[in-house]
Protein backbone atom coordinates (compact mmCIF):
# COMPACT_ATOMS: atom_id res chain seq x y z
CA UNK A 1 0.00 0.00 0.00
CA UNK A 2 2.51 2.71 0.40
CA UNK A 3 4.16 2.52 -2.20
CA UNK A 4 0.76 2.82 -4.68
CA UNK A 5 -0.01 5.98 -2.40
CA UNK A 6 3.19 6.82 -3.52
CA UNK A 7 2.71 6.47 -6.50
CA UNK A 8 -0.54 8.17 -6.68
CA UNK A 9 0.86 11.44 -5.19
CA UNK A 10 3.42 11.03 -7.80
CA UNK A 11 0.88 10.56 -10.78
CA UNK A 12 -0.84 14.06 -9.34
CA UNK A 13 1.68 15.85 -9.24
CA UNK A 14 3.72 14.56 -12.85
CA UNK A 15 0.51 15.00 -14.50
CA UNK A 16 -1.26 18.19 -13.06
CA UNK A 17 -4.05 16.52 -11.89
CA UNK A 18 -7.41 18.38 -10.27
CA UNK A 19 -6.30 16.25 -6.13
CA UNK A 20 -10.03 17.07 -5.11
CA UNK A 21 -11.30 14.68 -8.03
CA UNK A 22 -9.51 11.59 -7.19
CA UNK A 23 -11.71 8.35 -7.90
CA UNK A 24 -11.17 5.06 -6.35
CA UNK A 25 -12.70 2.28 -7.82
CA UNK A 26 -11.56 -1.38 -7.79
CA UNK A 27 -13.50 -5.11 -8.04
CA UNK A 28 -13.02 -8.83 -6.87
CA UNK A 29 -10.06 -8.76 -4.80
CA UNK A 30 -9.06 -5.58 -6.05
CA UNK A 31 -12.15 -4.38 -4.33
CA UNK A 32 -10.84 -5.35 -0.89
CA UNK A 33 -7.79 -3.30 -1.81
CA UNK A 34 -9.89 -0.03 -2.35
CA UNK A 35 -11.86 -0.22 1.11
CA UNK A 36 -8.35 -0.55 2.57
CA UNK A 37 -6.75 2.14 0.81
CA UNK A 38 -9.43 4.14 1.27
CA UNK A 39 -9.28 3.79 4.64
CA UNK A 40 -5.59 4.30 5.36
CA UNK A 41 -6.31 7.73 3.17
CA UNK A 42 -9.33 8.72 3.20
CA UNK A 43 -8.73 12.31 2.72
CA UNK A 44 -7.32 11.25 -0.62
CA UNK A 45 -10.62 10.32 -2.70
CA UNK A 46 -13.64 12.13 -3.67
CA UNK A 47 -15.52 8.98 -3.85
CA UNK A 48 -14.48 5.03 -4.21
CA UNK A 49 -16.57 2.17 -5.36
CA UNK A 50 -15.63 -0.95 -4.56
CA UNK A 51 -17.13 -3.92 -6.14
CA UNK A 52 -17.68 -7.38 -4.83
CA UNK A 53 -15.20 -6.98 -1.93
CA UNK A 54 -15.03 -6.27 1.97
CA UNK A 55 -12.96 -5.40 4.25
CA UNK A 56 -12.15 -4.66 7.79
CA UNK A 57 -15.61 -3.33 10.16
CA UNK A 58 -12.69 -1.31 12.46
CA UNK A 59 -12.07 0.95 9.14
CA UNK A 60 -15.64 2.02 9.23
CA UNK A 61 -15.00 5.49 11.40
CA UNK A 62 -12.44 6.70 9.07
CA UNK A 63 -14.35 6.42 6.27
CA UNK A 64 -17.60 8.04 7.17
CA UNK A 65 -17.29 11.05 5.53
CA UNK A 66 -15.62 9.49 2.05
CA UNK A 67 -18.82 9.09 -0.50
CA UNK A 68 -18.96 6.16 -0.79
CA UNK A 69 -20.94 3.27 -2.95
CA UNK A 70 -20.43 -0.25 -2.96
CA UNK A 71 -21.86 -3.51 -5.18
CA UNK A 72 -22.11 -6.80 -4.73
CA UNK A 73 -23.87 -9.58 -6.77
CA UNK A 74 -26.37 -11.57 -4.29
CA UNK A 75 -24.99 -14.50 -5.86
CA UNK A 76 -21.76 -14.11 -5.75
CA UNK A 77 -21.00 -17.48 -4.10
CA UNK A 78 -17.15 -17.14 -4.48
CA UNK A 79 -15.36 -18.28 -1.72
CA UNK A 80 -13.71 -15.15 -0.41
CA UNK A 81 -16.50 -12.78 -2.14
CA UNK A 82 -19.66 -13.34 -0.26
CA UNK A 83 -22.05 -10.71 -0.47
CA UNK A 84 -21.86 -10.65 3.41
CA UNK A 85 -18.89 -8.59 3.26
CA UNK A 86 -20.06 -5.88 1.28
CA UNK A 87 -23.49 -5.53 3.80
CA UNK A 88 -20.95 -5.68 6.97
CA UNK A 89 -19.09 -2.61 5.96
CA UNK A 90 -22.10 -1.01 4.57
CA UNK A 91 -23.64 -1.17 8.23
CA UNK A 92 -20.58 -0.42 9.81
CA UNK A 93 -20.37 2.63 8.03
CA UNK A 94 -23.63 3.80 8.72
CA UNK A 95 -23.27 2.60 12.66
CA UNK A 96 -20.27 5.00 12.53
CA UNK A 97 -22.35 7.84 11.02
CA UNK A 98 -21.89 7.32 7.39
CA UNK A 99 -24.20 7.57 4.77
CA UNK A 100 -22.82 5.04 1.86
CA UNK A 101 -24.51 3.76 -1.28
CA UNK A 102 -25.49 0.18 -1.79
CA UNK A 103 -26.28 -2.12 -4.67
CA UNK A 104 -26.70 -5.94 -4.50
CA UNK A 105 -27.76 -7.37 -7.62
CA UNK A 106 -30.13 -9.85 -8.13
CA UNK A 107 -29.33 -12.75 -9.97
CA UNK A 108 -25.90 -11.61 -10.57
CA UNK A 109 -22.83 -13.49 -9.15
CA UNK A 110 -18.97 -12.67 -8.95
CA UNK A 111 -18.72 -10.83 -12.11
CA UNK A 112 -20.96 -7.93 -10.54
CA UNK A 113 -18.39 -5.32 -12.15
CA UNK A 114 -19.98 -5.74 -15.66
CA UNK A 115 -23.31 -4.14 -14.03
CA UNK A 116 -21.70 -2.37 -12.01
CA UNK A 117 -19.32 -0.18 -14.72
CA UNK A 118 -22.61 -0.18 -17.58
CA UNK A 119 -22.81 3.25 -18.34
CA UNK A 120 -26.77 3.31 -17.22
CA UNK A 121 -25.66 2.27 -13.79
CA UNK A 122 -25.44 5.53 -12.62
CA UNK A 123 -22.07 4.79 -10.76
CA UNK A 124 -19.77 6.93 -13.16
CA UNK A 125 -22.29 9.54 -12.89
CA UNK A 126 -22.80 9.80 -8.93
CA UNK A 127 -18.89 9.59 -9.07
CA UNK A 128 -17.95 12.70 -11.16
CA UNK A 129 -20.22 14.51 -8.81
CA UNK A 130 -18.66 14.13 -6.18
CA UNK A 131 -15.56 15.86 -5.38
CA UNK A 132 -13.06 17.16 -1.81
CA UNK A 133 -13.81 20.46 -0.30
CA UNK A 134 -10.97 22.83 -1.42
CA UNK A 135 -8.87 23.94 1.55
CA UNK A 136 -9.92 26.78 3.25
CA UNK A 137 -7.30 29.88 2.74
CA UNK A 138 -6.82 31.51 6.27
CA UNK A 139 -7.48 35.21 5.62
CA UNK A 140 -6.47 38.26 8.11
């Protein structure tokens, strides 16, 4: 993990990137990845998505105030991907105040990021909407 924050700082700055639009979207086990990144920085993204994964109920205080929307298939019966760990952190985070998105599909198993990324999801939408506060310039 540090070194793709690292590398993500780097990215920002090399290519003169907007930092209050940073997106954070991942799926499978990639979508563990993003609920843990995003909670080791969540004053990094404007929003992160992560499909079919789970992570860590103890994370769910620090990311509170990150929009957030997650997706799971309901029958995504892969081992390690059970839709139970997308609900867990979704009621974490709203036990610790939060107020993230979630979508379990229906009739949809592992492969939930095909739904999930179709541009009449609404998930690319919701996403460019949301951006970080710009830092407040003290004034005297």
């Amino acid at each position: 993990m540090p070194e793709l924050e690292a590398l993500i700082q780097r990215t920002i700055r090399d290519h003169h990137i907007d930092p209050q639009r940073i997106y954070l979207t991942e799926f499978s086990m990639g979508g563990y990845g993003a609920w843990e990144l995003a909670a080791r920085r969540p004053d990094l993204f404007a929003a992160v998505v992560p499909i079919c994964g789970g992570g860590d109920t103890k994370w769910a205080p620090s990311l509170k105030e990150v929009p957030l929307w997650a997706v799971h298939g309901a029958e995504d019966n892969t081992m390690d991907f059970p839709p139970i760990r997308s609900r867990e952190m979704i009621q974490a985070l709203r036990s610790a105040g939060g107020n993230p998105r979630y979508t379990e599909l229906p009739g949809i198993g592992h492969d939930s990021w095909h739904k999930a990324y179709d541009p009449g999801s609404g998930i690319f939408t919701w996403m460019l909407h949301q951006q970080r506060p710009r830092p407040q310039i003290a004034r005297e």
